[in-house]
C-alpha atoms as a PDB file:
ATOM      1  CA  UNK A   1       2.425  14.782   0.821  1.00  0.00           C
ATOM      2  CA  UNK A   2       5.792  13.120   0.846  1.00  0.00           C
ATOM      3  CA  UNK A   3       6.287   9.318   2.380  1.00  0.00           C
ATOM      4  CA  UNK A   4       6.808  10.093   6.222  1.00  0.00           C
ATOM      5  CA  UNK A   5       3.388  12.457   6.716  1.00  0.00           C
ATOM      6  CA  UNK A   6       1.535  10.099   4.638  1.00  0.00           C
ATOM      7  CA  UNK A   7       3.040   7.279   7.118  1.00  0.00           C
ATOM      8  CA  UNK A   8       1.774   9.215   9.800  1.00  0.00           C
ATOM      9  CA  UNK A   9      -1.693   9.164   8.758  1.00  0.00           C
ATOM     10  CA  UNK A  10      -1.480   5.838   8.544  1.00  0.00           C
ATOM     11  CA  UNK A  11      -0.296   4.718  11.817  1.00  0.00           C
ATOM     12  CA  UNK A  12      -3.785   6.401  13.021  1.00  0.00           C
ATOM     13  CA  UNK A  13      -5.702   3.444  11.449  1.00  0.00           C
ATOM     14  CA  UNK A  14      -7.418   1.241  13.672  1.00  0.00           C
ATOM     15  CA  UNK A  15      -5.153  -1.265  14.584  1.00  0.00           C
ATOM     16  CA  UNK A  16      -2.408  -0.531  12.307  1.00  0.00           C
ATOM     17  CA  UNK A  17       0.477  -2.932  11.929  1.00  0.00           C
ATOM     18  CA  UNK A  18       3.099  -2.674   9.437  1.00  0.00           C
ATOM     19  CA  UNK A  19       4.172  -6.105   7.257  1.00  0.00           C
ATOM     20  CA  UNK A  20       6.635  -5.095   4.978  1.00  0.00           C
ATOM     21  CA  UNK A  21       8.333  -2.110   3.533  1.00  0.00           C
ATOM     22  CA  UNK A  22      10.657  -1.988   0.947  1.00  0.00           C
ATOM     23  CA  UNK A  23      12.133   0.783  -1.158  1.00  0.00           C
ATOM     24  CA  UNK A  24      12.309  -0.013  -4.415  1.00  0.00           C
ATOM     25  CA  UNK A  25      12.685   1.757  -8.414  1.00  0.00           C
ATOM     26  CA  UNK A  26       9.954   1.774 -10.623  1.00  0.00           C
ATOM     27  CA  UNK A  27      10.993   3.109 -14.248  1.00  0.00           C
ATOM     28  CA  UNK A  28      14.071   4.795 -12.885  1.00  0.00           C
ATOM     29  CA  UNK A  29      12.156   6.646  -9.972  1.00  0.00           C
ATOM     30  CA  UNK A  30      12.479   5.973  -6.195  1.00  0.00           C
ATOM     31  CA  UNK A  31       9.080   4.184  -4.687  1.00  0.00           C
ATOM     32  CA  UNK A  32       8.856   2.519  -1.569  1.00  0.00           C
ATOM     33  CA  UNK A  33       6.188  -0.570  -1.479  1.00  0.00           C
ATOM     34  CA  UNK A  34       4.795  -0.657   2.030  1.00  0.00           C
ATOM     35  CA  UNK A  35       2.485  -3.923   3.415  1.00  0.00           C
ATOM     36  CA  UNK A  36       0.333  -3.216   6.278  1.00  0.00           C
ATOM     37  CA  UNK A  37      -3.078  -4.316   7.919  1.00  0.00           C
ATOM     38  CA  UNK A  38      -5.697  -2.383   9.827  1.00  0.00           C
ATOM     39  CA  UNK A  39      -9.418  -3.022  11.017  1.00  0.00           C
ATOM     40  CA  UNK A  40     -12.259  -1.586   9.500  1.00  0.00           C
ATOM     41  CA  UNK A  41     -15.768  -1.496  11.065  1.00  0.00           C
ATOM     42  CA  UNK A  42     -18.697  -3.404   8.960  1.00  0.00           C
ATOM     43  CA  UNK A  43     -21.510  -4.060   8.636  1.00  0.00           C
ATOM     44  CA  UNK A  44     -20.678  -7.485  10.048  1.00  0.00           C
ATOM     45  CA  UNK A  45     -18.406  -5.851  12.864  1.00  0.00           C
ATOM     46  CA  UNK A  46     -14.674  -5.520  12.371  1.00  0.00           C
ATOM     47  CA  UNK A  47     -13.016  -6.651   9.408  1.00  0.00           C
ATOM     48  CA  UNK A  48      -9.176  -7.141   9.660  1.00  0.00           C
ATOM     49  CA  UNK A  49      -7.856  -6.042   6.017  1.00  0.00           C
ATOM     50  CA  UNK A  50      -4.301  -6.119   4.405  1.00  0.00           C
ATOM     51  CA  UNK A  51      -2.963  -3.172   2.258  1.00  0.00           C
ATOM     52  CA  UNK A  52      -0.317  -3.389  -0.418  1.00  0.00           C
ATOM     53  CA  UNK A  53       0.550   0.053  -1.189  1.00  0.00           C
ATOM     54  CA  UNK A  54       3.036   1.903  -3.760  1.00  0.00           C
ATOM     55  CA  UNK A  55       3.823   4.956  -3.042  1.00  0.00           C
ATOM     56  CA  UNK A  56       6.194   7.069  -5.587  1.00  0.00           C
ATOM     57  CA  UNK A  57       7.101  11.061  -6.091  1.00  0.00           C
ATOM     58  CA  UNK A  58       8.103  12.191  -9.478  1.00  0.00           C
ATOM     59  CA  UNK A  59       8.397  16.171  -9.862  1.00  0.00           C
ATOM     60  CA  UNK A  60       5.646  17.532  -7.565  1.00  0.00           C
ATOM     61  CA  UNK A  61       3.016  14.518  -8.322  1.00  0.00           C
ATOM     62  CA  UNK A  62       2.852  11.809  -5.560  1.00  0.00           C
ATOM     63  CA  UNK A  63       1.578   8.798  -7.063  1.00  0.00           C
ATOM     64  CA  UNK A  64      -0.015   5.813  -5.283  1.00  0.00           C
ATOM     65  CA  UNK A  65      -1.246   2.182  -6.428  1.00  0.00           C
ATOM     66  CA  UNK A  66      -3.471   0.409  -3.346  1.00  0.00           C
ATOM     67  CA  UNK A  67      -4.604  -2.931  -3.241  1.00  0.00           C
ATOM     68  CA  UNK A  68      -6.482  -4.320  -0.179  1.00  0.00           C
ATOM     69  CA  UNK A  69      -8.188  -7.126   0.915  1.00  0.00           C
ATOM     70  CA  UNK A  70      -9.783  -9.309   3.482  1.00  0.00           C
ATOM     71  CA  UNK A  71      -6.692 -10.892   5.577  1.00  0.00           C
ATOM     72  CA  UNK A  72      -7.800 -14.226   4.890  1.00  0.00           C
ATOM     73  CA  UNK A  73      -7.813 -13.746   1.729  1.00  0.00           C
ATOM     74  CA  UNK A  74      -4.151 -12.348   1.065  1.00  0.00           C
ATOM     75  CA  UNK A  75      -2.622 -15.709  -0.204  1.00  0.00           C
ATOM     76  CA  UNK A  76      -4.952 -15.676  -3.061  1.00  0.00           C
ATOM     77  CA  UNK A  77      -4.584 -12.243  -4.111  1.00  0.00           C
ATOM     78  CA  UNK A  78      -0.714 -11.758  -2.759  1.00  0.00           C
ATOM     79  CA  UNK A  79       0.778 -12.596  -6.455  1.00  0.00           C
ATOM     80  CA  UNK A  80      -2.150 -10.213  -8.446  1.00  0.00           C
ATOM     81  CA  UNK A  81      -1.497  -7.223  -6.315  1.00  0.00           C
ATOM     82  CA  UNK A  82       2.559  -7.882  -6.781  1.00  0.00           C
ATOM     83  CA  UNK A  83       2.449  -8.145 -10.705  1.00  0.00           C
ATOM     84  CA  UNK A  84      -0.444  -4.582 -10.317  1.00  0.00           C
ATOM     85  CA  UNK A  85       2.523  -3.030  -8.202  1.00  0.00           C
ATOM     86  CA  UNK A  86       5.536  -3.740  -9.827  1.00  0.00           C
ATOM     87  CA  UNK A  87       3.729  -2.709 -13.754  1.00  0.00           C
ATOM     88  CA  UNK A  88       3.080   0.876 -12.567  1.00  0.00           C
ATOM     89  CA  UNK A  89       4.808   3.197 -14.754  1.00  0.00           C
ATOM     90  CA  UNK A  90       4.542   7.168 -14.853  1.00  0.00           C
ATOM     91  CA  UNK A  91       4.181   7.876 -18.501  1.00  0.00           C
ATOM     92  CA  UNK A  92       5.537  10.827 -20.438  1.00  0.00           C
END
């Protein structure tokens, strides 16, 4: 599934809203890092989350990294989920 049909699925989450999104290169391949919240329904009642995402395409392999977390909690996991993102590599 390449970037935009993926982004369409997306956009169907429950109160989607994108943050960020940035193309960037992770070990010489084309990614695109993409920030967004959504609500989920718990247990509790609805949760708003945030989602850092990495989304990448080498040969005919889509590869994807996801971190998410409570909104209120972002701050403290913000720098984590950066330094998880930005290490992926594809390896040989």
């Amino acid at each position: 599934m390449r970037w935009h049909a993926w982004k369409m699925v997306l956009e169907q989450l429950e109160e989607y809203a994108e943050v960020s999104e940035e193309r960037v290169t992770m070990g010489g391949i084309r990614a695109i890092k993409h920030v967004f919240d959504y609500s989920i329904d718990s247990p509790e009642g609805m949760v708003r989350v945030r989602v850092a995402g990495l989304f990448l395409v080498q040969d005919s392999f889509v590869y994807r990294v996801t971190c998410i977390v409570p909104s209120w909690d972002w701050d403290e996991y913000q720098s984590t989920f950066d330094t998880m993102i930005s290490s992926f590599r594809v390896l040989d």
